[in-house]
C-alpha atoms as a PDB file:
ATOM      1  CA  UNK A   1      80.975 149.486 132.632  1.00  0.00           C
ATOM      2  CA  UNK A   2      78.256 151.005 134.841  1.00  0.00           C
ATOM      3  CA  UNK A   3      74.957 149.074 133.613  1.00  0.00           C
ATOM      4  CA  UNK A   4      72.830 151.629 134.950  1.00  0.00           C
ATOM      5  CA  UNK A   5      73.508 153.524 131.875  1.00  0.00           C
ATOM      6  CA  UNK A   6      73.027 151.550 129.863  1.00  0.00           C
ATOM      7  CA  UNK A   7      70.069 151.754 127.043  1.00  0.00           C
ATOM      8  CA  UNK A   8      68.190 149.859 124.711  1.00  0.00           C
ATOM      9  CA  UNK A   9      68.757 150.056 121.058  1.00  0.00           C
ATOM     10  CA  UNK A  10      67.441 148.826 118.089  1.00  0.00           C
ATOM     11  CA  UNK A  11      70.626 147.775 115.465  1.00  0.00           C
ATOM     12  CA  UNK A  12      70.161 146.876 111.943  1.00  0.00           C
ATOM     13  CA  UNK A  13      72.659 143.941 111.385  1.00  0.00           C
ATOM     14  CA  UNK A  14      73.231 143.196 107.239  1.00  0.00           C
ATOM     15  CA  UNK A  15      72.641 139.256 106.455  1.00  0.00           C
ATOM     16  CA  UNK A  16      74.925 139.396 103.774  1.00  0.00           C
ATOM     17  CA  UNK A  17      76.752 142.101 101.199  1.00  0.00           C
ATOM     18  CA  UNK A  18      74.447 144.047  98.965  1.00  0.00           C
ATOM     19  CA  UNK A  19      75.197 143.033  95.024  1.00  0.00           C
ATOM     20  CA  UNK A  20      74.405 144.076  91.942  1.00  0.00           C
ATOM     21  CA  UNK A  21      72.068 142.369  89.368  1.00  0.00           C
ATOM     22  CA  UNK A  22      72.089 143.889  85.682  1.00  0.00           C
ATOM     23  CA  UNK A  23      73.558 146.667  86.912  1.00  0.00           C
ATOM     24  CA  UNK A  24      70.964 148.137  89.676  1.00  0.00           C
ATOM     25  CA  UNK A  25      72.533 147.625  93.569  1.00  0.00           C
ATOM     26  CA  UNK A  26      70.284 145.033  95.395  1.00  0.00           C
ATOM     27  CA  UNK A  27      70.691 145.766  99.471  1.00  0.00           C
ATOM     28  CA  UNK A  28      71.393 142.371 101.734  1.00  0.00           C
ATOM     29  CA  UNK A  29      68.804 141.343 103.713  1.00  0.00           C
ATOM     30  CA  UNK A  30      68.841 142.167 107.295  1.00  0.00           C
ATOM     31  CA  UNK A  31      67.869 141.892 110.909  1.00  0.00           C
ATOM     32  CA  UNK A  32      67.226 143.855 113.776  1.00  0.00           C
ATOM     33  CA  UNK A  33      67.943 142.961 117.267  1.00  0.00           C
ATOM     34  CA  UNK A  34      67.986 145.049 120.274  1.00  0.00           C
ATOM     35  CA  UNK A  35      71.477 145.479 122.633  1.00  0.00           C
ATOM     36  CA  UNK A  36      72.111 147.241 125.960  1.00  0.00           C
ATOM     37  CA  UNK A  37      74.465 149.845 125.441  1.00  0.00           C
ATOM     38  CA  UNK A  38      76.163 153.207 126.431  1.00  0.00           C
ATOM     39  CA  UNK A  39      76.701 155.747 123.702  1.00  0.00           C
ATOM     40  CA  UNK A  40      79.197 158.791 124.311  1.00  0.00           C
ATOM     41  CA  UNK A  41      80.547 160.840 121.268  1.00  0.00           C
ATOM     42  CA  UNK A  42      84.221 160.621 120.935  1.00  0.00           C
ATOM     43  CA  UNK A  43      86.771 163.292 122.484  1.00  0.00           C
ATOM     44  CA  UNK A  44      89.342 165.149 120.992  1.00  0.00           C
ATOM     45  CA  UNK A  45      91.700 162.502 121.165  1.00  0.00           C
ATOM     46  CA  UNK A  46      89.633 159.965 119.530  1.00  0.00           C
ATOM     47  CA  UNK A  47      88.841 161.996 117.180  1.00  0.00           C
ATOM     48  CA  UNK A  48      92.560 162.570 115.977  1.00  0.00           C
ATOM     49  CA  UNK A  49      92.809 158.966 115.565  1.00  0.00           C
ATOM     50  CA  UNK A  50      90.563 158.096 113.099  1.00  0.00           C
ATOM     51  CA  UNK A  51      91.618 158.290 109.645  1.00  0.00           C
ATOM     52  CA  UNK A  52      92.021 161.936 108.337  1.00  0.00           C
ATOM     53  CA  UNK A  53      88.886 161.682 105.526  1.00  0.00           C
ATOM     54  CA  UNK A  54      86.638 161.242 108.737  1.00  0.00           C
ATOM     55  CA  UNK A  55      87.359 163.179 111.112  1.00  0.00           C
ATOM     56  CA  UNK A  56      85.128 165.505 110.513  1.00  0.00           C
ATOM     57  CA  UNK A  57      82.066 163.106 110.612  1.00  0.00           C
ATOM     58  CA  UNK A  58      80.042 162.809 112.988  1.00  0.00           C
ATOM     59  CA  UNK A  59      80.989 159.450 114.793  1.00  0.00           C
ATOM     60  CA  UNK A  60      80.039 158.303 118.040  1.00  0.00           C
ATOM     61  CA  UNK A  61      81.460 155.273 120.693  1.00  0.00           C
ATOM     62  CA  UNK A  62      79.284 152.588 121.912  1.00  0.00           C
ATOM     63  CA  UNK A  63      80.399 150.178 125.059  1.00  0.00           C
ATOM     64  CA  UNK A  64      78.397 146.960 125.221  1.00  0.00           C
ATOM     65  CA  UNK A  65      78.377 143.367 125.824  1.00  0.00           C
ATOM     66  CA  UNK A  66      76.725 142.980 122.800  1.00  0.00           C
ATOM     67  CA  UNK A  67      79.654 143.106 119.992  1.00  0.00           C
ATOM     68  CA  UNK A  68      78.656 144.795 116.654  1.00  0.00           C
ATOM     69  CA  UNK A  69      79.917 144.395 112.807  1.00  0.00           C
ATOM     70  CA  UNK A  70      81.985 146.746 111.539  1.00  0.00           C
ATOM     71  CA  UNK A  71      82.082 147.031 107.588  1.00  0.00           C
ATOM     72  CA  UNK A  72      84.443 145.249 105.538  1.00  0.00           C
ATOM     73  CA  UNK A  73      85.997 146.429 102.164  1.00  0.00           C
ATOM     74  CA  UNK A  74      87.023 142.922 101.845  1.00  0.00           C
ATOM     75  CA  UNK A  75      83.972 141.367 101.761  1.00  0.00           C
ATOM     76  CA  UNK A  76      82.012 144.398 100.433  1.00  0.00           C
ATOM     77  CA  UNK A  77      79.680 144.120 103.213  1.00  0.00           C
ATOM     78  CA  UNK A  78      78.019 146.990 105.311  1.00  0.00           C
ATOM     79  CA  UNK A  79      78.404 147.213 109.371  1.00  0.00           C
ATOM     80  CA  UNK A  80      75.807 146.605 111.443  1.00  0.00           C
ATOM     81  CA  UNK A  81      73.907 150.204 112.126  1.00  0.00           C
ATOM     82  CA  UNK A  82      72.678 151.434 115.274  1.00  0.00           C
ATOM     83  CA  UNK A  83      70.004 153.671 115.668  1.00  0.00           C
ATOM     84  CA  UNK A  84      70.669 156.649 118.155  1.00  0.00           C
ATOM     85  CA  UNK A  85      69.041 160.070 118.521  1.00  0.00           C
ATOM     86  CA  UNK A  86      66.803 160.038 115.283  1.00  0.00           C
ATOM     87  CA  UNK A  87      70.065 158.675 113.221  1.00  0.00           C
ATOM     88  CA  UNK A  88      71.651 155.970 112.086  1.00  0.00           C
ATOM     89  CA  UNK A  89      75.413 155.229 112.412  1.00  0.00           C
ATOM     90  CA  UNK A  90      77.607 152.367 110.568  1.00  0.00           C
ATOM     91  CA  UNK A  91      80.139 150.715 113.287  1.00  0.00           C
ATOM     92  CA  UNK A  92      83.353 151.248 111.187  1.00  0.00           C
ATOM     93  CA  UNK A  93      85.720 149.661 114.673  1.00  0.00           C
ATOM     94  CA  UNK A  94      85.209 147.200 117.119  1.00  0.00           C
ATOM     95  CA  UNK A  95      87.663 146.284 120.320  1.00  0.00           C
ATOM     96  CA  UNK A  96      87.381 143.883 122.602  1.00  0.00           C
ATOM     97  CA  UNK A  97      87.846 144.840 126.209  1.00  0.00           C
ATOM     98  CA  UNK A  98      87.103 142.281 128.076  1.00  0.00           C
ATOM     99  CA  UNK A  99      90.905 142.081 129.201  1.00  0.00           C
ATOM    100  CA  UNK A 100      90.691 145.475 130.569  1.00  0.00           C
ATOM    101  CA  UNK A 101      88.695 144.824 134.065  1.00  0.00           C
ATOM    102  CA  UNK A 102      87.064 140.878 133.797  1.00  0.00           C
ATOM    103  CA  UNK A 103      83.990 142.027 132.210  1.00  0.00           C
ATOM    104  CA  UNK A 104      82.553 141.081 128.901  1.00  0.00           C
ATOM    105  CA  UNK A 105      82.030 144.345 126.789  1.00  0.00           C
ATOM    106  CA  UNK A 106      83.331 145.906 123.721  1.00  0.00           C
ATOM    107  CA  UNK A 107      84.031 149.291 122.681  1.00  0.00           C
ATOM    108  CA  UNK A 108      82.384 150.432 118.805  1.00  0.00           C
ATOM    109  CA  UNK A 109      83.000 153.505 116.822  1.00  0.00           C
ATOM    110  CA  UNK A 110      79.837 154.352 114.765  1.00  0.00           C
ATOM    111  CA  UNK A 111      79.970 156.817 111.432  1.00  0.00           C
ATOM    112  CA  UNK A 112      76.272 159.326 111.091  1.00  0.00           C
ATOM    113  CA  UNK A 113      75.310 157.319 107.623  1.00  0.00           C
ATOM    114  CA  UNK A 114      73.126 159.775 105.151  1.00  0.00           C
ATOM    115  CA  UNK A 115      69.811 158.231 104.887  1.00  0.00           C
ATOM    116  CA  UNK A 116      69.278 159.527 101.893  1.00  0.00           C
ATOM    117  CA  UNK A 117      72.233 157.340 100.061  1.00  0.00           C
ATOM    118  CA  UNK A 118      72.271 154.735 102.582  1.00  0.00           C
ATOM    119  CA  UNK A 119      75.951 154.986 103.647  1.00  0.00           C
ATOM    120  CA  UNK A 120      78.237 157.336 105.637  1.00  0.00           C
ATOM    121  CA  UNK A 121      78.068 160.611 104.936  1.00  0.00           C
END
Protein backbone atom coordinates (compact mmCIF):
# COMPACT_ATOMS: atom_id res chain seq x y z
CA UNK A 1 0.00 0.00 0.00
CA UNK A 2 1.57 3.37 -0.86
CA UNK A 3 1.01 5.48 2.51
CA UNK A 4 1.42 8.58 0.78
CA UNK A 5 -2.10 8.26 -0.23
CA UNK A 6 -3.36 7.66 2.27
CA UNK A 7 -6.11 10.04 4.14
CA UNK A 8 -7.71 10.71 7.23
CA UNK A 9 -11.22 9.75 7.92
CA UNK A 10 -13.63 10.07 10.39
CA UNK A 11 -15.74 6.39 10.79
CA UNK A 12 -18.77 5.97 12.80
CA UNK A 13 -18.31 2.49 14.48
CA UNK A 14 -21.98 1.10 16.12
CA UNK A 15 -21.43 0.03 20.00
CA UNK A 16 -23.99 -2.38 19.74
CA UNK A 17 -27.30 -3.38 17.43
CA UNK A 18 -30.07 -0.85 17.35
CA UNK A 19 -33.45 -2.47 19.09
CA UNK A 20 -36.71 -1.78 19.43
CA UNK A 21 -38.60 -0.66 22.62
CA UNK A 22 -42.58 -0.62 22.39
CA UNK A 23 -42.32 -0.73 19.02
CA UNK A 24 -40.21 2.59 17.99
CA UNK A 25 -36.35 1.51 16.64
CA UNK A 26 -33.80 2.83 19.25
CA UNK A 27 -30.18 3.31 17.24
CA UNK A 28 -26.92 1.69 19.22
CA UNK A 29 -24.74 3.94 20.57
CA UNK A 30 -21.63 4.73 18.78
CA UNK A 31 -18.13 6.02 18.34
CA UNK A 32 -16.07 7.76 16.06
CA UNK A 33 -12.47 7.25 15.50
CA UNK A 34 -10.32 8.43 12.79
CA UNK A 35 -8.20 5.74 10.29
CA UNK A 36 -5.64 6.30 7.53
CA UNK A 37 -6.96 5.07 4.47
CA UNK A 38 -7.12 4.94 0.58
CA UNK A 39 -10.52 5.04 -1.02
CA UNK A 40 -10.93 4.01 -4.85
CA UNK A 41 -14.46 3.13 -6.26
CA UNK A 42 -14.68 -0.36 -7.47
CA UNK A 43 -14.07 -1.45 -11.27
CA UNK A 44 -16.07 -3.29 -13.48
CA UNK A 45 -15.02 -6.44 -12.20
CA UNK A 46 -15.75 -5.75 -8.69
CA UNK A 47 -18.64 -4.58 -9.42
CA UNK A 48 -19.93 -7.92 -11.07
CA UNK A 49 -19.14 -9.59 -7.94
CA UNK A 50 -21.20 -8.21 -5.54
CA UNK A 51 -24.52 -9.59 -5.11
CA UNK A 52 -26.95 -8.75 -8.04
CA UNK A 53 -29.54 -6.38 -5.71
CA UNK A 54 -26.38 -4.04 -5.37
CA UNK A 55 -24.77 -3.62 -8.04
CA UNK A 56 -26.12 -0.78 -8.96
CA UNK A 57 -25.26 1.11 -5.67
CA UNK A 58 -22.94 3.18 -5.30
CA UNK A 59 -20.12 1.29 -3.32
CA UNK A 60 -16.68 2.17 -2.90
CA UNK A 61 -13.17 0.09 -1.65
CA UNK A 62 -11.16 1.22 1.19
CA UNK A 63 -7.38 -0.27 1.88
CA UNK A 64 -6.19 0.35 5.43
CA UNK A 65 -4.44 -0.92 8.36
CA UNK A 66 -7.18 0.01 10.27
CA UNK A 67 -9.85 -3.01 9.80
CA UNK A 68 -13.57 -1.92 9.74
CA UNK A 69 -17.06 -3.76 10.71
CA UNK A 70 -19.02 -4.93 8.22
CA UNK A 71 -22.84 -5.47 9.10
CA UNK A 72 -24.17 -8.59 10.29
CA UNK A 73 -27.73 -10.04 9.64
CA UNK A 74 -26.88 -12.36 12.35
CA UNK A 75 -26.47 -10.18 14.96
CA UNK A 76 -28.73 -7.42 13.53
CA UNK A 77 -26.04 -5.00 13.89
CA UNK A 78 -25.01 -2.09 11.47
CA UNK A 79 -21.25 -1.79 9.91
CA UNK A 80 -19.11 0.64 10.88
CA UNK A 81 -19.66 3.85 8.34
CA UNK A 82 -17.10 5.88 6.85
CA UNK A 83 -17.49 9.24 5.88
CA UNK A 84 -16.11 10.12 2.30
CA UNK A 85 -16.90 12.96 -0.10
CA UNK A 86 -19.96 14.54 1.80
CA UNK A 87 -21.44 10.75 2.26
CA UNK A 88 -21.61 8.11 4.29
CA UNK A 89 -21.03 4.43 3.30
CA UNK A 90 -21.81 1.08 5.43
CA UNK A 91 -18.68 -1.49 5.02
CA UNK A 92 -20.82 -4.51 3.88
CA UNK A 93 -16.98 -6.79 3.25
CA UNK A 94 -13.87 -6.92 4.86
CA UNK A 95 -10.52 -9.06 3.70
CA UNK A 96 -7.58 -9.40 5.21
CA UNK A 97 -4.49 -8.95 3.12
CA UNK A 98 -1.89 -8.99 5.08
CA UNK A 99 -0.73 -12.38 3.37
CA UNK A 100 -0.55 -10.70 0.12
CA UNK A 101 2.95 -8.63 0.46
CA UNK A 102 3.98 -8.69 4.61
CA UNK A 103 2.07 -5.66 5.34
CA UNK A 104 -0.75 -5.18 7.73
CA UNK A 105 -3.82 -3.75 5.75
CA UNK A 106 -7.22 -4.77 4.78
CA UNK A 107 -9.31 -4.26 1.88
CA UNK A 108 -13.36 -2.87 2.71
CA UNK A 109 -16.24 -2.54 0.40
CA UNK A 110 -18.48 0.39 1.56
CA UNK A 111 -22.44 0.74 0.37
CA UNK A 112 -23.61 5.03 -0.19
CA UNK A 113 -26.24 4.65 2.96
CA UNK A 114 -29.40 7.24 2.46
CA UNK A 115 -29.17 9.64 5.23
CA UNK A 116 -32.42 10.20 5.21
CA UNK A 117 -33.41 6.41 6.44
CA UNK A 118 -30.18 5.73 7.93
CA UNK A 119 -29.22 2.62 5.90
CA UNK A 120 -28.10 1.71 2.35
CA UNK A 121 -29.84 3.01 -0.21
Amino acid sequence: MITTWNRTYTVTRPLAAATYVKGRLVKAATEEIEIQATIQPLNSKEVLLLPEGQRTKETIKIYSATELNPGSNKTKKNGDTIAYDGNGYEIISVADWSKMNGIKHFKMVGQKIDADAGSRE
